[in-house]
PDB file of N, CA and C in Angstrom:
ATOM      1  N   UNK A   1       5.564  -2.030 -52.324  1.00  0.00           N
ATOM      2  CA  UNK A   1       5.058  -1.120 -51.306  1.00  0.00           C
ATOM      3  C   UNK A   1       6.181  -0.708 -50.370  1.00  0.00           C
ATOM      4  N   UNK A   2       5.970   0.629 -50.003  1.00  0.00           N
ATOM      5  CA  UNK A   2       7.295   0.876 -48.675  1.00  0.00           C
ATOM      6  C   UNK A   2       6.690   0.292 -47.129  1.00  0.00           C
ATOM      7  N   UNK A   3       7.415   0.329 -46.802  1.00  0.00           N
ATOM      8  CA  UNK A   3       7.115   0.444 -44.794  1.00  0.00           C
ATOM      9  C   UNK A   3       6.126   0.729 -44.937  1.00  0.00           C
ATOM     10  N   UNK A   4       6.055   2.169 -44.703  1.00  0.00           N
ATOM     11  CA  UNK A   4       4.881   2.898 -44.160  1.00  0.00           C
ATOM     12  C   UNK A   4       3.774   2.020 -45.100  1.00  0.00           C
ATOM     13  N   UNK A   5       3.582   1.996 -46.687  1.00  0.00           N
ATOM     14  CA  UNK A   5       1.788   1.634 -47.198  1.00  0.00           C
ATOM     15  C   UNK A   5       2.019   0.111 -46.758  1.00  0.00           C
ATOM     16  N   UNK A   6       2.490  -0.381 -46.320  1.00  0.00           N
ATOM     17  CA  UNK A   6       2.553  -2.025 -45.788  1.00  0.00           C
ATOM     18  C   UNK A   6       1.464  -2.297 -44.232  1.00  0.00           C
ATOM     19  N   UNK A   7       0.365  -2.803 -44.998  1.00  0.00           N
ATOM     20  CA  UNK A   7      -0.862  -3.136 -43.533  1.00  0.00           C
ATOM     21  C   UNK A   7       0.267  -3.059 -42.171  1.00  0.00           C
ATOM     22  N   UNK A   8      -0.330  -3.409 -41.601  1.00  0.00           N
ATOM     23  CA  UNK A   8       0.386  -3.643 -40.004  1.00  0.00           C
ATOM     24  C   UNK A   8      -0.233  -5.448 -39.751  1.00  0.00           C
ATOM     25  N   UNK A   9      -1.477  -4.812 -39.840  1.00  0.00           N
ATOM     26  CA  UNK A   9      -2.622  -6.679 -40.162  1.00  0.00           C
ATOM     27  C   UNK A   9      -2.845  -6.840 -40.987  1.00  0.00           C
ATOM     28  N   UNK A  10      -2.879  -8.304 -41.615  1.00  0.00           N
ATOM     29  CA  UNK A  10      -3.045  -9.311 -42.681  1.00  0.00           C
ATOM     30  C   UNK A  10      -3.481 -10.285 -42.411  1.00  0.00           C
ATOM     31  N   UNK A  11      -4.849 -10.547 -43.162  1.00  0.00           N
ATOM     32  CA  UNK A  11      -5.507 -11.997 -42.938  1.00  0.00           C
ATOM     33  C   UNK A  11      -5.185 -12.757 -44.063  1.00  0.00           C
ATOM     34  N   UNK A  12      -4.650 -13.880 -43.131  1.00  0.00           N
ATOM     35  CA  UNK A  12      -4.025 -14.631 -44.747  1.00  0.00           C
ATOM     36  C   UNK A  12      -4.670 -15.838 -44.868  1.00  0.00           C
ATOM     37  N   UNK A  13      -5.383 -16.199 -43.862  1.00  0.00           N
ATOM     38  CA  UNK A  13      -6.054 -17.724 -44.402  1.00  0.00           C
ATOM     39  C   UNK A  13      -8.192 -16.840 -43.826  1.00  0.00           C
ATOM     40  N   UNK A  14      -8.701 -17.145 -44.547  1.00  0.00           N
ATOM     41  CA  UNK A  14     -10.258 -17.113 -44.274  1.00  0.00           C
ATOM     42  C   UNK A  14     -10.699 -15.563 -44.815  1.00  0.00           C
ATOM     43  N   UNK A  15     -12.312 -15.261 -44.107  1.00  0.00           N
ATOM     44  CA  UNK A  15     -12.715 -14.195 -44.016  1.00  0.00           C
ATOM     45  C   UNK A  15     -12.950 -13.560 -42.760  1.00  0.00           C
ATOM     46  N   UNK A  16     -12.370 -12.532 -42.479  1.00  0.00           N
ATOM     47  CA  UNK A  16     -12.551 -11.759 -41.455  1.00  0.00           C
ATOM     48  C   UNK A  16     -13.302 -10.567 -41.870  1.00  0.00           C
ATOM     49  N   UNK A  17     -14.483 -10.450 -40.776  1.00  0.00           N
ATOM     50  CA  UNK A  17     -15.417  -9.538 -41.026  1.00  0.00           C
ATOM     51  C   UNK A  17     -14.829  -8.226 -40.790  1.00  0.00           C
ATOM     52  N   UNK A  18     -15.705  -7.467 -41.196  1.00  0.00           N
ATOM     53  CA  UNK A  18     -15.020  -5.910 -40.676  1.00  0.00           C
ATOM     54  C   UNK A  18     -15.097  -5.692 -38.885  1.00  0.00           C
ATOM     55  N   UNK A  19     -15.877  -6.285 -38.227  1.00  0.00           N
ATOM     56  CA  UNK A  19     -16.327  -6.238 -36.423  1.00  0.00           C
ATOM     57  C   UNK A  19     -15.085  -7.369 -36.133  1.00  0.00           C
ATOM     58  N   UNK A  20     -14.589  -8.242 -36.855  1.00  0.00           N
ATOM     59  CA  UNK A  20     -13.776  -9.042 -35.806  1.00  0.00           C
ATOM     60  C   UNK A  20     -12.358  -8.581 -36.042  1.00  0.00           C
ATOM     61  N   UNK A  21     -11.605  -7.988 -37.509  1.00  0.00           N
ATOM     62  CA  UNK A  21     -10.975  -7.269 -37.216  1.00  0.00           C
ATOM     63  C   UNK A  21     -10.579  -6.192 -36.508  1.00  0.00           C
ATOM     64  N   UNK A  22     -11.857  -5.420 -36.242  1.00  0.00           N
ATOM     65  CA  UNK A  22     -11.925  -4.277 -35.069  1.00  0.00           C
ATOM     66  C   UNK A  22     -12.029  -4.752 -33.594  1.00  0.00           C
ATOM     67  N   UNK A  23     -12.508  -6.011 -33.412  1.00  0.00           N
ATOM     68  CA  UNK A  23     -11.918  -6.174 -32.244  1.00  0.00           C
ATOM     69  C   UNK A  23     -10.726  -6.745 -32.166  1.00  0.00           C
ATOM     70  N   UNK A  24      -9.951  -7.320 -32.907  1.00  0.00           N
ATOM     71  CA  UNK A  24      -8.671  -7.293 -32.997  1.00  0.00           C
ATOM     72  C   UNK A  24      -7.699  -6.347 -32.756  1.00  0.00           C
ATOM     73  N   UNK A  25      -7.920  -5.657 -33.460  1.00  0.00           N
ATOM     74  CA  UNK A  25      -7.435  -3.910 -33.573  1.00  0.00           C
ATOM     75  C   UNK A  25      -7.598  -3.526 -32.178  1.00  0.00           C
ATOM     76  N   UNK A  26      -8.695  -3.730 -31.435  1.00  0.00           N
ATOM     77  CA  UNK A  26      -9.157  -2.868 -29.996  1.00  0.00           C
ATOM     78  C   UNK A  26      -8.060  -3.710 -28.823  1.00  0.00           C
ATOM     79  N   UNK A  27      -7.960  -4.988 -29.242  1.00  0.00           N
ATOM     80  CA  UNK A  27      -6.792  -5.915 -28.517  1.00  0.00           C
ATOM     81  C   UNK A  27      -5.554  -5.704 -28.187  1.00  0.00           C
ATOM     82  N   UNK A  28      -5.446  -5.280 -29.532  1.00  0.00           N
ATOM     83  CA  UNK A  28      -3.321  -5.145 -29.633  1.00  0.00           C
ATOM     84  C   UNK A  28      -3.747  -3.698 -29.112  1.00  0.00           C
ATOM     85  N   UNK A  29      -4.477  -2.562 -29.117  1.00  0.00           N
ATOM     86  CA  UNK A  29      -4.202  -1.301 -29.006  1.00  0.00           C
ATOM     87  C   UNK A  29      -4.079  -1.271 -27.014  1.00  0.00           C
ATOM     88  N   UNK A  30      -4.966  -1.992 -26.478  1.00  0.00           N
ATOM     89  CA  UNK A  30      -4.934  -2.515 -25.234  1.00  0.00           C
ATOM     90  C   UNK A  30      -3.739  -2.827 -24.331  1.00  0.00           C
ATOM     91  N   UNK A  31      -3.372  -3.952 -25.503  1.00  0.00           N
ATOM     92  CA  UNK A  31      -2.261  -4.470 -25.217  1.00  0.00           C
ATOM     93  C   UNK A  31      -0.894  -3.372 -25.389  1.00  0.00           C
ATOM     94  N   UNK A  32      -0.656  -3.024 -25.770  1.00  0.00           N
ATOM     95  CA  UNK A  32       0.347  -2.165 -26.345  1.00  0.00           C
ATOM     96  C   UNK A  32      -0.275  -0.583 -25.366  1.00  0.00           C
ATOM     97  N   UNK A  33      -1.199  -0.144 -24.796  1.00  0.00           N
ATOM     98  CA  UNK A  33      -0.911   1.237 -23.788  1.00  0.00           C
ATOM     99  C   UNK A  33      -1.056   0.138 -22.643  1.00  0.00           C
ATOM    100  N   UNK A  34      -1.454  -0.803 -22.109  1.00  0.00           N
ATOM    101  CA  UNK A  34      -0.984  -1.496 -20.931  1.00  0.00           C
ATOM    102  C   UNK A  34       0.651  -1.705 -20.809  1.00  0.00           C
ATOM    103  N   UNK A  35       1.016  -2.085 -21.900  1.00  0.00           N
ATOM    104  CA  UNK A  35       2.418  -2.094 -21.694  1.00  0.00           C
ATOM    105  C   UNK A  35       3.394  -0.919 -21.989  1.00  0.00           C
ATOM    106  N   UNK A  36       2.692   0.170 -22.369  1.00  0.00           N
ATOM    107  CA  UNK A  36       3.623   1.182 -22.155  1.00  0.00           C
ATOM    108  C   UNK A  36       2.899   1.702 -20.735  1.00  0.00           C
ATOM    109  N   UNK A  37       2.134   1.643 -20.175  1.00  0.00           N
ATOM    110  CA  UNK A  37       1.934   2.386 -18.871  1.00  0.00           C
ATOM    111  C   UNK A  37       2.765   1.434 -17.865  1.00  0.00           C
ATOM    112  N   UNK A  38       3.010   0.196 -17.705  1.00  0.00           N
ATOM    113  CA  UNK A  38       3.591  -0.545 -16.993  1.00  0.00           C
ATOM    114  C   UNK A  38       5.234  -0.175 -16.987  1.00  0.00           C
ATOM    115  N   UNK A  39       5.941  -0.168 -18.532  1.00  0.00           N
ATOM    116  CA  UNK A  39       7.206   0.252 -18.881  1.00  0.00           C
ATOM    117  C   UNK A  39       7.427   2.153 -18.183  1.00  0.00           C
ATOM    118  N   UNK A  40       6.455   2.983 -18.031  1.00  0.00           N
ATOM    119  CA  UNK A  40       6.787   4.002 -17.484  1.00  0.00           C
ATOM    120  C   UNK A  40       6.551   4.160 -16.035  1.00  0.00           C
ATOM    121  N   UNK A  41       6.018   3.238 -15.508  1.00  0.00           N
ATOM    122  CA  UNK A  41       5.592   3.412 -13.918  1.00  0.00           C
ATOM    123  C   UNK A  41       7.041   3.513 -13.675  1.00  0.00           C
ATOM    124  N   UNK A  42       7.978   4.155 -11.971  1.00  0.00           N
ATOM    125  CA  UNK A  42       9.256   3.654 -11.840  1.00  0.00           C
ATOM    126  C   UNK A  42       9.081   2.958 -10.891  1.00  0.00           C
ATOM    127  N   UNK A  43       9.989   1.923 -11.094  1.00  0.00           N
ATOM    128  CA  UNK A  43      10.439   0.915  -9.752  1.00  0.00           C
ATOM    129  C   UNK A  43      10.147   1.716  -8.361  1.00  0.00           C
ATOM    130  N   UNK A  44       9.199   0.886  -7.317  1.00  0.00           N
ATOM    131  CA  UNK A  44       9.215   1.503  -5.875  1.00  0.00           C
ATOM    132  C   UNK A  44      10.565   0.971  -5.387  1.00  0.00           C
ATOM    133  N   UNK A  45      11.014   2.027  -4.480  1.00  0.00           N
ATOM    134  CA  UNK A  45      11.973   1.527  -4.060  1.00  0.00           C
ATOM    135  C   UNK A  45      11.673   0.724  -2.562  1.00  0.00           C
ATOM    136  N   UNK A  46      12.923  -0.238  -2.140  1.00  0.00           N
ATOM    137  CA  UNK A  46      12.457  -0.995  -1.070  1.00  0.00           C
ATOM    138  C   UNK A  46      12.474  -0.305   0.150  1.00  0.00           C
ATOM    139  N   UNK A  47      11.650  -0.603   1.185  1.00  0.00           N
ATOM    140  CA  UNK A  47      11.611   0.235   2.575  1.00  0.00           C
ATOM    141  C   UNK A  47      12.925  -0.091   3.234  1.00  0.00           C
ATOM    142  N   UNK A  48      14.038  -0.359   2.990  1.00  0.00           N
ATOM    143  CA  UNK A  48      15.119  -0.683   3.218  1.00  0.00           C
ATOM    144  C   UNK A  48      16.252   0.383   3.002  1.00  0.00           C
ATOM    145  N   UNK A  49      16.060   0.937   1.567  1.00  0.00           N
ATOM    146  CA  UNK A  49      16.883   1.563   0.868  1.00  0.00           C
ATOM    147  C   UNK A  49      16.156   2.848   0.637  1.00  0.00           C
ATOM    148  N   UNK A  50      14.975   3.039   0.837  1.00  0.00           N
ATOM    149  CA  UNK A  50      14.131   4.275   1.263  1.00  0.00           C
ATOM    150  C   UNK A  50      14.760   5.284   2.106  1.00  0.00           C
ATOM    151  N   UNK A  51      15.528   6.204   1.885  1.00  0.00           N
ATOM    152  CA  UNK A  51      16.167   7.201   2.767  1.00  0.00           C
ATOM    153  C   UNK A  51      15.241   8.283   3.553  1.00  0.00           C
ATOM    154  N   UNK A  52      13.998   8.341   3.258  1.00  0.00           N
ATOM    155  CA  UNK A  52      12.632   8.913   3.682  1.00  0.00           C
ATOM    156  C   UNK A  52      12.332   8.371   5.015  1.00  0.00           C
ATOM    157  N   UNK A  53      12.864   7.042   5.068  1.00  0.00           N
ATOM    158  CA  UNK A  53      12.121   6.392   6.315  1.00  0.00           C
ATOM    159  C   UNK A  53      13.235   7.050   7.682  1.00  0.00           C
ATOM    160  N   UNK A  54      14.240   8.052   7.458  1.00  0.00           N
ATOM    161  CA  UNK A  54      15.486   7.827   8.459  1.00  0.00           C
ATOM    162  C   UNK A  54      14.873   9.353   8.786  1.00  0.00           C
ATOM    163  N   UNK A  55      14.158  10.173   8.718  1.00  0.00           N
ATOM    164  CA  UNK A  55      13.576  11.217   8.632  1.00  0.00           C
ATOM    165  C   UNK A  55      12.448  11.061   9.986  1.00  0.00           C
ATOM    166  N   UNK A  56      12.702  12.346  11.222  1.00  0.00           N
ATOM    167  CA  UNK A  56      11.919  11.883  12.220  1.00  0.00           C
ATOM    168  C   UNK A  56      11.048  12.402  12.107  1.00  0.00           C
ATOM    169  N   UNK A  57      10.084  11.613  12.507  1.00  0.00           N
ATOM    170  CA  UNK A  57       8.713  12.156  12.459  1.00  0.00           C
ATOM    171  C   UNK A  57       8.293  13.311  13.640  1.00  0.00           C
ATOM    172  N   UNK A  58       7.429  14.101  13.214  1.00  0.00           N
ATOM    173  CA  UNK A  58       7.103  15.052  14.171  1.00  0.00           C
ATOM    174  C   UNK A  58       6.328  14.470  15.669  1.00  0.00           C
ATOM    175  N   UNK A  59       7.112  14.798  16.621  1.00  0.00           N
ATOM    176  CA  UNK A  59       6.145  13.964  17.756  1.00  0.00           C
ATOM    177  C   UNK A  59       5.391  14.584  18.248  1.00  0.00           C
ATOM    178  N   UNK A  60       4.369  13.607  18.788  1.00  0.00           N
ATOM    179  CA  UNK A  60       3.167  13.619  19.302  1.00  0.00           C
ATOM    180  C   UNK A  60       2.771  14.449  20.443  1.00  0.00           C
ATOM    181  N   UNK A  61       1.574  15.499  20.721  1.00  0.00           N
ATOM    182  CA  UNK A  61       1.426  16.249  21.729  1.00  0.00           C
ATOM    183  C   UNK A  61       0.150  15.817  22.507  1.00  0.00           C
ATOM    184  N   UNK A  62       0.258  15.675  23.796  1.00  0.00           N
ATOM    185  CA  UNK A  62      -1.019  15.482  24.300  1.00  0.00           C
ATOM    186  C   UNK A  62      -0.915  14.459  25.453  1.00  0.00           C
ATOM    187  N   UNK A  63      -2.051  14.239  26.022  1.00  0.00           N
ATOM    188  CA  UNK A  63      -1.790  12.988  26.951  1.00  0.00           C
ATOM    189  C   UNK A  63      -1.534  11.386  26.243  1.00  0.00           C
ATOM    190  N   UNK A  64      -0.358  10.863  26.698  1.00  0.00           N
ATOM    191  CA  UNK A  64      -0.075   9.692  26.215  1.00  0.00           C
ATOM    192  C   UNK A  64       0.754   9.849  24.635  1.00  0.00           C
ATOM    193  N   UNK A  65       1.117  10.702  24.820  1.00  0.00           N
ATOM    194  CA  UNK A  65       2.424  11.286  24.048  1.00  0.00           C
ATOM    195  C   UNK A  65       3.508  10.598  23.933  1.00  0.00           C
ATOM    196  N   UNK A  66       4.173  10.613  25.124  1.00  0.00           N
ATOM    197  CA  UNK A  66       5.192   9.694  25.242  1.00  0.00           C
ATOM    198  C   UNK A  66       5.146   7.853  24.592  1.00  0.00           C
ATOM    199  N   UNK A  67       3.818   7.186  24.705  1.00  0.00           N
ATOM    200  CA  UNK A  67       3.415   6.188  23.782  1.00  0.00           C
ATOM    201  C   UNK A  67       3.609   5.998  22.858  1.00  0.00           C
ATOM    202  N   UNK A  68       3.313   7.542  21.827  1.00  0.00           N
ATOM    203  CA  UNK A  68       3.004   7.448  20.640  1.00  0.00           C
ATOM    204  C   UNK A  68       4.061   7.345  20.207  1.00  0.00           C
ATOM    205  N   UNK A  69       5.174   8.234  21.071  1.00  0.00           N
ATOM    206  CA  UNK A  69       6.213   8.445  20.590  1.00  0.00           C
ATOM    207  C   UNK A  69       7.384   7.565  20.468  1.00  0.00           C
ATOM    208  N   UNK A  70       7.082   6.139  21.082  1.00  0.00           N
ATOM    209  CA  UNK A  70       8.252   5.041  20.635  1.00  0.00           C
ATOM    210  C   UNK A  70       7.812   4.039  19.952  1.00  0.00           C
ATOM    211  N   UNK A  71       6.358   3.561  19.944  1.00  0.00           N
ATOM    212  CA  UNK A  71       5.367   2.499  19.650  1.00  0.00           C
ATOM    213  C   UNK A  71       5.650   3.029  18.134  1.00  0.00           C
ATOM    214  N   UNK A  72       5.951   2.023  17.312  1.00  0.00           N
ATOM    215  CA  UNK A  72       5.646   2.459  15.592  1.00  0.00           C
ATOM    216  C   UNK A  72       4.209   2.524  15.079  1.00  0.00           C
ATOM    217  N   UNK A  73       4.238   3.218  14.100  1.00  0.00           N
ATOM    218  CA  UNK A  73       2.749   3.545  13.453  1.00  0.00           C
ATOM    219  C   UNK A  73       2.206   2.746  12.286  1.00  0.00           C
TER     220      UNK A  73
END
C-alpha cells in the first residue's frame, strides 16, 4: 500500500464497533483543531513592552476633571 491508501487508525488487538471508532475519530479531530487554534492565537504582548500604553489618553471634560485626569483607570 502507499501513504496515502495506508488507514491513519488501526485496531490491532479486539473488536471495535463502528460508534466507538467514531468516537475516537471525533477525539483526535478535537484534539488536533484545539491545537491548531491554540498554535495560531499570537502571543499577548506584556503591558510592559506594550508601546500602546505610552499613548495619552484623551482627557477628561467636566466637573472633577482634573481627578480623572491623574488617578489611573
Amino acid at each position: 500500500m502507499s501513504a496515502e491508501g495506508r488507514p491513519f487508525l488501526q485496531v490491532i488487538r479486539g473488536d471495535a464497533t463502528a460508534e466507538e471508532v467514531a468516537a475516537l475519530v471525533a477525539v483526535l479531530s478535537a484534539r488536533a483543531a484545539a491545537a491548531a487554534r491554540s498554535a495560531a492565537a499570537p502571543a499577548r504582548r506584556s503591558g510592559w513592552a506594550d508601546r500602546s500604553r505610552m499613548m495619552r489618553r484623551p482627557l477628561p471634560h467636566g466637573p472633577g476633571a482634573w481627578r480623572a485626569a491623574v488617578l489611573p483607570h
